[in-house]
C-alpha atoms as a PDB file:
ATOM      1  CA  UNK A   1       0.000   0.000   0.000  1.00  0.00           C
ATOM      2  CA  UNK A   2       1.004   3.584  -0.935  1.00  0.00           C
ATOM      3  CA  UNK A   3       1.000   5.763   2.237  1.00  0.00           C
ATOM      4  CA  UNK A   4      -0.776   8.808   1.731  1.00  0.00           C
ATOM      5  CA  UNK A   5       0.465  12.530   1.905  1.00  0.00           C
ATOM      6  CA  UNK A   6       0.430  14.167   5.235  1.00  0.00           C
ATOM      7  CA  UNK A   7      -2.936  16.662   4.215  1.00  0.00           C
ATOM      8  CA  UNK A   8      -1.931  19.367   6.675  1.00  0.00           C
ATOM      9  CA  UNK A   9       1.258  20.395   5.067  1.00  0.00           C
ATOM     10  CA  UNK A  10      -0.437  22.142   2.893  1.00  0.00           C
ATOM     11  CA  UNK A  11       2.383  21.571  -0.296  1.00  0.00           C
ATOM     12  CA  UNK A  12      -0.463  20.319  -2.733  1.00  0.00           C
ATOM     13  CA  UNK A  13       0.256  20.953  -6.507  1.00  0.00           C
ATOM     14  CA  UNK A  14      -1.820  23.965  -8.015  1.00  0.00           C
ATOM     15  CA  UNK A  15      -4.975  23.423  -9.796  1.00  0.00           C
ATOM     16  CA  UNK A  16      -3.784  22.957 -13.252  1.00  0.00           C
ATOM     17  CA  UNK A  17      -3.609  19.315 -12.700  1.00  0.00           C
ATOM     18  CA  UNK A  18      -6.780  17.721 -12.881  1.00  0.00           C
ATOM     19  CA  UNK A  19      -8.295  15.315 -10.294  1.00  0.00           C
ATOM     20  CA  UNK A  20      -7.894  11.520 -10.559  1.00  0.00           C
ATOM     21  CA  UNK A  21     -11.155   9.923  -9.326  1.00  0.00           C
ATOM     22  CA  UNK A  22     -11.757   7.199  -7.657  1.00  0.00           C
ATOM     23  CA  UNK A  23      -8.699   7.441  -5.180  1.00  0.00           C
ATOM     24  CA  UNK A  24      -8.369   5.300  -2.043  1.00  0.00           C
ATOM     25  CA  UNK A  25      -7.184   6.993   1.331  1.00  0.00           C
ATOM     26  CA  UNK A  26      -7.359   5.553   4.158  1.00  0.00           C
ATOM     27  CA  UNK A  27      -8.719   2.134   2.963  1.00  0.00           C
ATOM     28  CA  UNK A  28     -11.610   4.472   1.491  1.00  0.00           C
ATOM     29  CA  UNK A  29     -12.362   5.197  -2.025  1.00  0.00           C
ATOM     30  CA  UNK A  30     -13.571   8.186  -3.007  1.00  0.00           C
ATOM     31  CA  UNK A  31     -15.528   9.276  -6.510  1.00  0.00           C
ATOM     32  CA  UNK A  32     -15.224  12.895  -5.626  1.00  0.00           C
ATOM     33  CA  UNK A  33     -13.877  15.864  -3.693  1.00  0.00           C
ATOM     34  CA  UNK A  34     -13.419  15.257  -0.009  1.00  0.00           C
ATOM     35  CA  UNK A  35     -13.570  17.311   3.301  1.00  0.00           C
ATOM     36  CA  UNK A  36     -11.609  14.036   5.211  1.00  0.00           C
ATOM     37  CA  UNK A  37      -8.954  15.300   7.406  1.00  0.00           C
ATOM     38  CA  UNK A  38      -8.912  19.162   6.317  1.00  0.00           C
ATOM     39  CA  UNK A  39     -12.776  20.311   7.424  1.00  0.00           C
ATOM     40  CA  UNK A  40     -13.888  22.752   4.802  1.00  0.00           C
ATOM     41  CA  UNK A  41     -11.540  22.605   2.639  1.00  0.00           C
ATOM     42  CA  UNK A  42     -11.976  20.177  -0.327  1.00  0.00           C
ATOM     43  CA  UNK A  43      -9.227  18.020  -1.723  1.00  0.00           C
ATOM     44  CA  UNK A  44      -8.652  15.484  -4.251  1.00  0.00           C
ATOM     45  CA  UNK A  45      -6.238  13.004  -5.557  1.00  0.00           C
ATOM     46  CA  UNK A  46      -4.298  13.773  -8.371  1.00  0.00           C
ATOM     47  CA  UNK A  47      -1.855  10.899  -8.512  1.00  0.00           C
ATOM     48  CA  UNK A  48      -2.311   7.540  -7.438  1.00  0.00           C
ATOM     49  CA  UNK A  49      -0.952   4.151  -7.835  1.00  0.00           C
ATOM     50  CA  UNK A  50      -3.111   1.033  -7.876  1.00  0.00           C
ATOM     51  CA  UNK A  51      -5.987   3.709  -6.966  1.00  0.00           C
ATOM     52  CA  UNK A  52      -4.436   4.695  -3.528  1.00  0.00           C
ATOM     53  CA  UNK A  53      -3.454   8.354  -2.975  1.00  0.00           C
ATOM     54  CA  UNK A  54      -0.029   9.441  -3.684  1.00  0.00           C
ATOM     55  CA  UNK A  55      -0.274  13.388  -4.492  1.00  0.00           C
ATOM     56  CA  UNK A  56      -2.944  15.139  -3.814  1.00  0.00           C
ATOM     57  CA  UNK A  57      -4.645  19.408  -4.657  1.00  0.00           C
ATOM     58  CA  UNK A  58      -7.164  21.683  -2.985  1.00  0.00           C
ATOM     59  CA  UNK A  59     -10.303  21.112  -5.157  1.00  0.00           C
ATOM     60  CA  UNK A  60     -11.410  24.337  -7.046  1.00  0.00           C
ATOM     61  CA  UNK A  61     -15.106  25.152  -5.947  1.00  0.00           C
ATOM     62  CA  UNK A  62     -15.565  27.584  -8.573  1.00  0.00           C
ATOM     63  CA  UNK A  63     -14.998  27.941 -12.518  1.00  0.00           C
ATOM     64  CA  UNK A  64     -11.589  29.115 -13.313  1.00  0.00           C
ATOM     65  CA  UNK A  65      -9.442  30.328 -15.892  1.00  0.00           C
ATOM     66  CA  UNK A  66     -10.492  29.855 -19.574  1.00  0.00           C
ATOM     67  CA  UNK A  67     -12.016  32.566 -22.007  1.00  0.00           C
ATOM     68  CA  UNK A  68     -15.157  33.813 -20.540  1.00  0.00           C
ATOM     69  CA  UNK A  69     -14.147  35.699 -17.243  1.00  0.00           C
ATOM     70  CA  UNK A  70     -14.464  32.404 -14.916  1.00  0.00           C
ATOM     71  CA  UNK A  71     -18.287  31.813 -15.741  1.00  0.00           C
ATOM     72  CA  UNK A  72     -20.173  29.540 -14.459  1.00  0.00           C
ATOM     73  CA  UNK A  73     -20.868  26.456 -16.409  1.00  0.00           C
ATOM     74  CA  UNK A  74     -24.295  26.186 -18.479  1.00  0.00           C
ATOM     75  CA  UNK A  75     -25.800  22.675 -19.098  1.00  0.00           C
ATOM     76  CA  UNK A  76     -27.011  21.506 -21.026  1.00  0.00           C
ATOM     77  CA  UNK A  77     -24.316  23.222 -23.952  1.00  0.00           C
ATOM     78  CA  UNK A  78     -23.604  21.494 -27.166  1.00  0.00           C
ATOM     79  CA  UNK A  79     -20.026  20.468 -28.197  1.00  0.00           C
ATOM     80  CA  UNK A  80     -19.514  18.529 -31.621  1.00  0.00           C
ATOM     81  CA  UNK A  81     -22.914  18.491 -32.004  1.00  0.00           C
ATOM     82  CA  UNK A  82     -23.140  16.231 -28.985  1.00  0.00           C
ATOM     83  CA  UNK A  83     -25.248  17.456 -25.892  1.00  0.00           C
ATOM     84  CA  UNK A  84     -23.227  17.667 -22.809  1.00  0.00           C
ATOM     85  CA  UNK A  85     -24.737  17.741 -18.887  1.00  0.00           C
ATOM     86  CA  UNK A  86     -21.474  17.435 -17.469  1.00  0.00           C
ATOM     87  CA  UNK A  87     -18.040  18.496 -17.217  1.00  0.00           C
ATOM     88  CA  UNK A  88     -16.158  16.618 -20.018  1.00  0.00           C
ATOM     89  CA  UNK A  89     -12.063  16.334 -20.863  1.00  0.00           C
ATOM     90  CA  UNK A  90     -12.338  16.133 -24.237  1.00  0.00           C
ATOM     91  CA  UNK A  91      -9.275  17.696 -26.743  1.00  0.00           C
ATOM     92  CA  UNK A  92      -8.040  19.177 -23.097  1.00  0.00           C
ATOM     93  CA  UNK A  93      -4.226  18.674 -23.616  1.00  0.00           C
ATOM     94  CA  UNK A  94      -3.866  18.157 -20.000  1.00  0.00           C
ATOM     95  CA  UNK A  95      -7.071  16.376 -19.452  1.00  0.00           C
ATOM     96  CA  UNK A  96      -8.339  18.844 -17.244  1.00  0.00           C
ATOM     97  CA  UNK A  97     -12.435  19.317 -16.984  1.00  0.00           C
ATOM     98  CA  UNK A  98     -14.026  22.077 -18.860  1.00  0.00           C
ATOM     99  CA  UNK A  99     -17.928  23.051 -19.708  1.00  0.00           C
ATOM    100  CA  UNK A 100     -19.161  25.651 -22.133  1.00  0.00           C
ATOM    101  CA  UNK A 101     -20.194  29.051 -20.183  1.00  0.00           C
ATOM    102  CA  UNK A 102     -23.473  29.498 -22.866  1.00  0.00           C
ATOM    103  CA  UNK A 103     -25.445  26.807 -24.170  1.00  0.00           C
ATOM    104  CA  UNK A 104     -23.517  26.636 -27.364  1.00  0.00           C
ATOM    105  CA  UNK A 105     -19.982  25.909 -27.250  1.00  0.00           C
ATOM    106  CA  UNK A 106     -20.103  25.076 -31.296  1.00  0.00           C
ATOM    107  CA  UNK A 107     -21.951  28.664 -31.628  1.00  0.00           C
ATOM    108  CA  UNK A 108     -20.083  31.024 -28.943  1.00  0.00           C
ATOM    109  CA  UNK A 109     -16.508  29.131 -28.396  1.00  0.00           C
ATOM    110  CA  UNK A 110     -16.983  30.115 -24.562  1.00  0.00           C
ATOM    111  CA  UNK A 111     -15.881  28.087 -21.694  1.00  0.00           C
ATOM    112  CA  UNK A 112     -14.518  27.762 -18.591  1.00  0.00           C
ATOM    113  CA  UNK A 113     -12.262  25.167 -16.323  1.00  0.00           C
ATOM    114  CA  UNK A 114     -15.155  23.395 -13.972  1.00  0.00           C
ATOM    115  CA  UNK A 115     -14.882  23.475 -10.241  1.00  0.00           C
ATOM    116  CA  UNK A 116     -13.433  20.199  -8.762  1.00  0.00           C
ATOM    117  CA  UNK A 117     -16.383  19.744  -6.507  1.00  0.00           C
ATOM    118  CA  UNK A 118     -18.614  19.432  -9.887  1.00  0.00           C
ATOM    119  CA  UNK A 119     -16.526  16.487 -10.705  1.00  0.00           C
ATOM    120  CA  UNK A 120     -17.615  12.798  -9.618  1.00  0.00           C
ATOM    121  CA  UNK A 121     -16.189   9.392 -11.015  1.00  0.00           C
ATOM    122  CA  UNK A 122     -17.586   7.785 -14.133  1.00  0.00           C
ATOM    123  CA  UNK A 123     -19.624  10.796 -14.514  1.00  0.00           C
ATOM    124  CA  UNK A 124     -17.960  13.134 -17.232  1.00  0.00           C
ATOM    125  CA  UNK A 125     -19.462  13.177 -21.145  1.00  0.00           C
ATOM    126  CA  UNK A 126     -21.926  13.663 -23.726  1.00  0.00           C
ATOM    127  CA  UNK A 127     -25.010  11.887 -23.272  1.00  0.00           C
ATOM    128  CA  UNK A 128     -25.103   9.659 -26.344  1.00  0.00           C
ATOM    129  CA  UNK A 129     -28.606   9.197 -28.271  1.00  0.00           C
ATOM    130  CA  UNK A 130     -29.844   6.442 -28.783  1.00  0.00           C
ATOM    131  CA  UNK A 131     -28.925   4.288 -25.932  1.00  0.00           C
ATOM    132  CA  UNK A 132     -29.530   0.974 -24.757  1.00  0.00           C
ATOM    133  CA  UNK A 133     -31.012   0.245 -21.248  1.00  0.00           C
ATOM    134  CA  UNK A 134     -32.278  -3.208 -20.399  1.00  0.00           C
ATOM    135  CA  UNK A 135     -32.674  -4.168 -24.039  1.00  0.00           C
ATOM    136  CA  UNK A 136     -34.395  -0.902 -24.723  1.00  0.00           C
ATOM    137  CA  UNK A 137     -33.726   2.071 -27.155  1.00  0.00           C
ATOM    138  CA  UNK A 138     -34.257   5.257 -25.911  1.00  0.00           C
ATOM    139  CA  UNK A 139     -33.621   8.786 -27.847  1.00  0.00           C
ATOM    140  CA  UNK A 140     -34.067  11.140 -24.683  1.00  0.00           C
ATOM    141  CA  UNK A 141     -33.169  11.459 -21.424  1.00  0.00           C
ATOM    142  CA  UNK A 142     -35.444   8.974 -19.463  1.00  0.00           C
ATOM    143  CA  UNK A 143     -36.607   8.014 -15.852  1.00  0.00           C
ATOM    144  CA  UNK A 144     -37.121   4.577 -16.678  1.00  0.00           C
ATOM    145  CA  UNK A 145     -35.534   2.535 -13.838  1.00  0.00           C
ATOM    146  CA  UNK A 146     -35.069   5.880 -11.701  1.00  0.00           C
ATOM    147  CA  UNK A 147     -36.246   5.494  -8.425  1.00  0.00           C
ATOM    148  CA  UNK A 148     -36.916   9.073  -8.041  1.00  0.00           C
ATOM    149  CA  UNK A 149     -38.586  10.008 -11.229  1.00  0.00           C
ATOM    150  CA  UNK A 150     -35.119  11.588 -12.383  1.00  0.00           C
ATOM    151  CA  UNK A 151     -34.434  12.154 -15.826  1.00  0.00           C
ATOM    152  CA  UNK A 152     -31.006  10.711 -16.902  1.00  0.00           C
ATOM    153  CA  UNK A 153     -29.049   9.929 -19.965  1.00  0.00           C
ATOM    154  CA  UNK A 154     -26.656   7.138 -20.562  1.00  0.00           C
ATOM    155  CA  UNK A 155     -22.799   8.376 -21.720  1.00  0.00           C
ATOM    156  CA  UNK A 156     -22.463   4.988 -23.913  1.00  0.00           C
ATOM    157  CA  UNK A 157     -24.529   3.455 -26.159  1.00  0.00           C
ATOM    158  CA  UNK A 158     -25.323   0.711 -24.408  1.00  0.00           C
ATOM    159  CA  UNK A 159     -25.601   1.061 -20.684  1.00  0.00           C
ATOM    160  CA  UNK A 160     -26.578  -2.666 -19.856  1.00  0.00           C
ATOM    161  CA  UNK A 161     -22.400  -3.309 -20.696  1.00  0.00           C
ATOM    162  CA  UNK A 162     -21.031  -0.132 -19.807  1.00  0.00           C
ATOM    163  CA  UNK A 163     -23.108   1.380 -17.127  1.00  0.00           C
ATOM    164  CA  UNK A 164     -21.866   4.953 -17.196  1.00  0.00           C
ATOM    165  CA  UNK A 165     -24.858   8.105 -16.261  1.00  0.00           C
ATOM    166  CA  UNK A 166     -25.210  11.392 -15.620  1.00  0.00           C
ATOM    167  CA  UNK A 167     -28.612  12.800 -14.347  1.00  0.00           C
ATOM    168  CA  UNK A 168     -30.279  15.355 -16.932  1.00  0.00           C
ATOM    169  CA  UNK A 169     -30.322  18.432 -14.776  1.00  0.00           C
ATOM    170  CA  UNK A 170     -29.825  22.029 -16.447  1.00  0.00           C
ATOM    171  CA  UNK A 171     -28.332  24.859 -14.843  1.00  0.00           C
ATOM    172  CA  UNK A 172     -31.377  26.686 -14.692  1.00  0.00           C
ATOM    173  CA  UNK A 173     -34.570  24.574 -13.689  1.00  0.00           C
ATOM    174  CA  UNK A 174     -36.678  27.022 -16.589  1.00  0.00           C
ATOM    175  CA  UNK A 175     -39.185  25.941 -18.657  1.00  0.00           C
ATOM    176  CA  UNK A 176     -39.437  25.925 -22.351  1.00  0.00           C
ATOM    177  CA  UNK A 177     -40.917  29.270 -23.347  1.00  0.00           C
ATOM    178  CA  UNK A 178     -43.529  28.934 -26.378  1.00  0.00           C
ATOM    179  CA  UNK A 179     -43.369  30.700 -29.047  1.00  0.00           C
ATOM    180  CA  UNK A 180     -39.490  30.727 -29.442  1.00  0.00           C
ATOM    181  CA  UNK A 181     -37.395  32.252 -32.205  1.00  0.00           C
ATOM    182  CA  UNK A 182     -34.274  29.851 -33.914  1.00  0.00           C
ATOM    183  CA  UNK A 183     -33.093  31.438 -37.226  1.00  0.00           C
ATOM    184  CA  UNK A 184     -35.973  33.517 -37.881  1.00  0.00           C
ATOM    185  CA  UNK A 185     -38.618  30.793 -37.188  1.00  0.00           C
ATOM    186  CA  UNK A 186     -41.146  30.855 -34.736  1.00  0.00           C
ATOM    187  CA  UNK A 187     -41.629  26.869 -32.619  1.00  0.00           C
ATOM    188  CA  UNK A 188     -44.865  26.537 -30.662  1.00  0.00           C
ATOM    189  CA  UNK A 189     -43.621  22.912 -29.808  1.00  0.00           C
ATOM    190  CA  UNK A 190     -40.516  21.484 -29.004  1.00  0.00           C
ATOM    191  CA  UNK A 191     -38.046  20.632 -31.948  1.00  0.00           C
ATOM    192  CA  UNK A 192     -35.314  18.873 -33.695  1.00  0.00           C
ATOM    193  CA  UNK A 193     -34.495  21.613 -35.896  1.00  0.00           C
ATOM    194  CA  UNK A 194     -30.817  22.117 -35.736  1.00  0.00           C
ATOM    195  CA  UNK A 195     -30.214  19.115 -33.000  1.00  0.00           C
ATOM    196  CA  UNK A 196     -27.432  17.258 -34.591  1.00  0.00           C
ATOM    197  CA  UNK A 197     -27.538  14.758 -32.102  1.00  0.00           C
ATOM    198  CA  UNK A 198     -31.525  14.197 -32.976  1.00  0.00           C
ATOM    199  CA  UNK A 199     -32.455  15.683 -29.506  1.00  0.00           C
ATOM    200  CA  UNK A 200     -35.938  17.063 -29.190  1.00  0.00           C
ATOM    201  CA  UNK A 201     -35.014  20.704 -27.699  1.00  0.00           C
ATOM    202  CA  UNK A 202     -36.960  23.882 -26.871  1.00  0.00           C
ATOM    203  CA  UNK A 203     -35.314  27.336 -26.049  1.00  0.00           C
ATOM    204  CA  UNK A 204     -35.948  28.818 -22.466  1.00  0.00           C
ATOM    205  CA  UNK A 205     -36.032  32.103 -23.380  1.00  0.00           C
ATOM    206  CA  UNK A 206     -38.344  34.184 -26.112  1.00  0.00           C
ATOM    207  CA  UNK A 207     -34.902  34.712 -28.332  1.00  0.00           C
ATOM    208  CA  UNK A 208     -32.616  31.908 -28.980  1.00  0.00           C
ATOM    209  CA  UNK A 209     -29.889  33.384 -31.088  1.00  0.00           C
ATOM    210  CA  UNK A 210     -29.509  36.012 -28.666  1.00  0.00           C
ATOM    211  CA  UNK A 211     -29.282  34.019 -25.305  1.00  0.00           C
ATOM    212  CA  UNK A 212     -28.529  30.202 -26.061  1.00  0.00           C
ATOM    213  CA  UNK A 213     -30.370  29.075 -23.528  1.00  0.00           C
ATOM    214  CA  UNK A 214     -31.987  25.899 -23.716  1.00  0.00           C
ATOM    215  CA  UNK A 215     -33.211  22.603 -22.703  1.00  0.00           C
ATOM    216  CA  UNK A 216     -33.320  18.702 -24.169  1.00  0.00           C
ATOM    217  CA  UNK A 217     -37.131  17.991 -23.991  1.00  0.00           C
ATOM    218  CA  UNK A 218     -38.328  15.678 -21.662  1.00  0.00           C
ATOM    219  CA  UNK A 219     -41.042  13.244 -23.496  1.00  0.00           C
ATOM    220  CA  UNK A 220     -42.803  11.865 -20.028  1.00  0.00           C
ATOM    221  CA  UNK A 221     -43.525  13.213 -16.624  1.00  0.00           C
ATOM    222  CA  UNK A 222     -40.672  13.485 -14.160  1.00  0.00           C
ATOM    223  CA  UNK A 223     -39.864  14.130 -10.434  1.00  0.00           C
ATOM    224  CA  UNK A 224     -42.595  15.493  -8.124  1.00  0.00           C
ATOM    225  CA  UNK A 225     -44.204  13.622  -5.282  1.00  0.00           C
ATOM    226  CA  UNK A 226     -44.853  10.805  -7.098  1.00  0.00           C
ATOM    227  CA  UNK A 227     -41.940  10.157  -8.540  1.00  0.00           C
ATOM    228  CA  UNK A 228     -42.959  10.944 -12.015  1.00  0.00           C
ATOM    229  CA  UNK A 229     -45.972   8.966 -12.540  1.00  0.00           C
ATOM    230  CA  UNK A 230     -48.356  10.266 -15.571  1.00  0.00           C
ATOM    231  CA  UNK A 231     -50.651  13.200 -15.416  1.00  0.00           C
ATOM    232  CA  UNK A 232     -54.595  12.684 -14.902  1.00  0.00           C
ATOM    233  CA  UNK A 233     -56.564  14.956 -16.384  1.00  0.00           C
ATOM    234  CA  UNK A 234     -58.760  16.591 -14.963  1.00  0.00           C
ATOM    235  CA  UNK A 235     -57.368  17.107 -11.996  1.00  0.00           C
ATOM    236  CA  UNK A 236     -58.821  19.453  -8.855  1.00  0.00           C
ATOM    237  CA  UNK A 237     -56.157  21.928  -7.569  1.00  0.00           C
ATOM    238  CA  UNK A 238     -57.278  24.731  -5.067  1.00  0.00           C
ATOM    239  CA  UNK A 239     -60.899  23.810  -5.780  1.00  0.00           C
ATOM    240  CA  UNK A 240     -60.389  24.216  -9.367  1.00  0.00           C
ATOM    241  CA  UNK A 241     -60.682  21.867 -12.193  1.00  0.00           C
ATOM    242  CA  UNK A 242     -57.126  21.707 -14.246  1.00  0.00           C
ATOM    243  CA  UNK A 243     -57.725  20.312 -18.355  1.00  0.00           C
ATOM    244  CA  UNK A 244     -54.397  20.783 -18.769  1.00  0.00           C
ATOM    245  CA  UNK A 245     -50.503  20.903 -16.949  1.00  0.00           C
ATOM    246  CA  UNK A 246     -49.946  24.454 -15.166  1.00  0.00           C
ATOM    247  CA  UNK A 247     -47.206  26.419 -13.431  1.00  0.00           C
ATOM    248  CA  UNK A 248     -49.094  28.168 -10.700  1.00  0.00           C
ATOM    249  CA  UNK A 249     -47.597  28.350  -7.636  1.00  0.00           C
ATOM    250  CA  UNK A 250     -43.910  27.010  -9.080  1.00  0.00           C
ATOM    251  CA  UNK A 251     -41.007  28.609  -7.978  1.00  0.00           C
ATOM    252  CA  UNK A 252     -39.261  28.423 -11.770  1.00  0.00           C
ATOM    253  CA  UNK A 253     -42.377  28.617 -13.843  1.00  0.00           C
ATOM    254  CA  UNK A 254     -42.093  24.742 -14.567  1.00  0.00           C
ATOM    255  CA  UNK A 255     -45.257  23.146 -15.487  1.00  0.00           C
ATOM    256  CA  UNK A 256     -46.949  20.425 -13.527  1.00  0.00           C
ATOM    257  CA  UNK A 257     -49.853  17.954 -12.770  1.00  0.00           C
ATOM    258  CA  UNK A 258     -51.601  15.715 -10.463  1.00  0.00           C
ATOM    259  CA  UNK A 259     -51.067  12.218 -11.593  1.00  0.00           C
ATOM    260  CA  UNK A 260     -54.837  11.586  -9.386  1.00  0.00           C
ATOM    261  CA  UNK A 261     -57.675  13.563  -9.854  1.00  0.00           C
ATOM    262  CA  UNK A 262     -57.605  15.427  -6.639  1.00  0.00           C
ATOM    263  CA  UNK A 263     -54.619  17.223  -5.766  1.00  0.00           C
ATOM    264  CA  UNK A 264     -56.086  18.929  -2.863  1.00  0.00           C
ATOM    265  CA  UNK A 265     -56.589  15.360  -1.312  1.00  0.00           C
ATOM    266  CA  UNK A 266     -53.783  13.512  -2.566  1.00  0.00           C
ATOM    267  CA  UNK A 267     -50.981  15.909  -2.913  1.00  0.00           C
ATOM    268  CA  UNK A 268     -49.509  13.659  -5.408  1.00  0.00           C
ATOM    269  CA  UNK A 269     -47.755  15.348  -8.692  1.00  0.00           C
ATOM    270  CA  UNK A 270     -45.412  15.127 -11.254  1.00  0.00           C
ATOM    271  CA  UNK A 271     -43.466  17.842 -13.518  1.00  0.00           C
ATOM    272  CA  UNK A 272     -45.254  17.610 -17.240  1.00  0.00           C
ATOM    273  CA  UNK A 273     -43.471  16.190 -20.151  1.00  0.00           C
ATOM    274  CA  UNK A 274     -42.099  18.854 -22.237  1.00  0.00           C
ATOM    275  CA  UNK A 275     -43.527  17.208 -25.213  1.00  0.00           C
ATOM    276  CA  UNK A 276     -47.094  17.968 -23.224  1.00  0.00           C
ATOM    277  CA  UNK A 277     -46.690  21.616 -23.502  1.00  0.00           C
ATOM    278  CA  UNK A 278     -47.392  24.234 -26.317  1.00  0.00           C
ATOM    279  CA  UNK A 279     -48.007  27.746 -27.004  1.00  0.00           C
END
């Protein structure tokens, strides 16, 4: 066994080398930044031998360096046409982690290094359309075998013999935003227009060219209370009768349901399939 650096001497390398994940310390593996043995302040790994801990960094908690000022990331972005939820290596000479700052890398050429503490084992890449999953083909980001409701996406095309995921989350839980402008045309419904990956997409903003914000469509109901069961319809909310999903009382503007036909008693829901939704 490799013996491990002594973590209060404080001579860690600088940040330009990138963080090996998983790393054993301790007898304990770890898939991402730690706290262990320096309280508040985050380390990492970034040499090891046979997995166990032989140099190690203070983890970067925020973007850095790059050519957009240190921005945040955005996810989803696009990157050779791919769609991207996570930090990703890719033509990084050094292999360190980098996202897109706008939701077009191809477009904008924006980006930033990611924070360490965004980083997690087996987690970094494009989500790759179609994928396989139990036998199964599936062309969007899915909650089929989530036990949440989440939606996910697999980063090889077949997950049942190389089970690598990352969950479908954006930056910015928005909603699409009906009618929306790409290249001069107006979409009352989610698209594929310009989706080189084949990704049903919607912008989340009125002008697309001007803010690159976006999401990748979800096609069934996700999250909630119930884990992402189906909408009913009608459903009584407040006394009310809904005939459709709506985004009262939702902190982002995200449209919902009841998946029974009685909130008010049940207080079971479910965020609505973008595919659901129109102008």
């Amino acid at each position: 066994m490799v013996k491990a650096l002594n973590l209060e001497r404080g001579d860690a390398p600088t940040k330009s080398s990138p963080c090996v994940f998983p790393f054993i310390y301790q007898g304990k593996s770890y898939t991402s930044c730690t706290e262990v043995g320096r309280k508040n302040h985050p380390w990492c790994a970034i040499s090891t031998i046979h997995g166990y801990l032989v140099q190690w960094k203070n983890c970067s908690i925020k973007e850095y360096g790059g050519n957009s000022d240190e921005q945040p990331c955005v996810f989803p972005f696009a990157y050779g046409g791919r769609t991207y939820y996570t930090c990703t290596n890719e033509d990084e000479e050094i292999q360190r982690f980098w996202c897109a700052t706008t939701g077009s890398y191809d477009k904008d050429k924006r980006w930033s290094y990611c924070a360490d503490t965004r980083l997690a084992a087996y987690s970094q890449g494009p989500c790759v359309f179609p994928f396989i999953y139990k036998e199964k083909s599936y062309s969007a980001c899915t909650t089929a075998g989530s036990s949440k409701g989440k939606l996910w996406c697999s980063l090889t095309w077949n997950y049942d013999r190389d089970p690598k995921w990352t969950y479908c989350t954006p930056s910015e839980p928005l909603p699409c935003k009906f009618p929306f402008i790409f290249f001069w045309n107006a979409y009352t419904a989610c698209t594929t227009v310009g989706s080189s990956d084949g990704q049903l997409w919607c912008a989340t903003t009125k002008m697309y060219h001007q803010d690159r914000k976006w999401k990748s469509c979800a096609v069934e109901e996700y999250e909630g209370s119930s884990n992402g069961q189906a909408c009913v319809f009608p459903f009584i909310y407040k006394k009310r009768t809904f005939n459709a999903c709506t985004n009262e009382n939702e902190t982002h503007g995200r449209f919902w349901c009841a998946t029974t036909r009685n909130y008010d008693q049940d207080q079971k829901w479910s965020y609505c399939a973008d595919t659901r939704l129109h102008s």
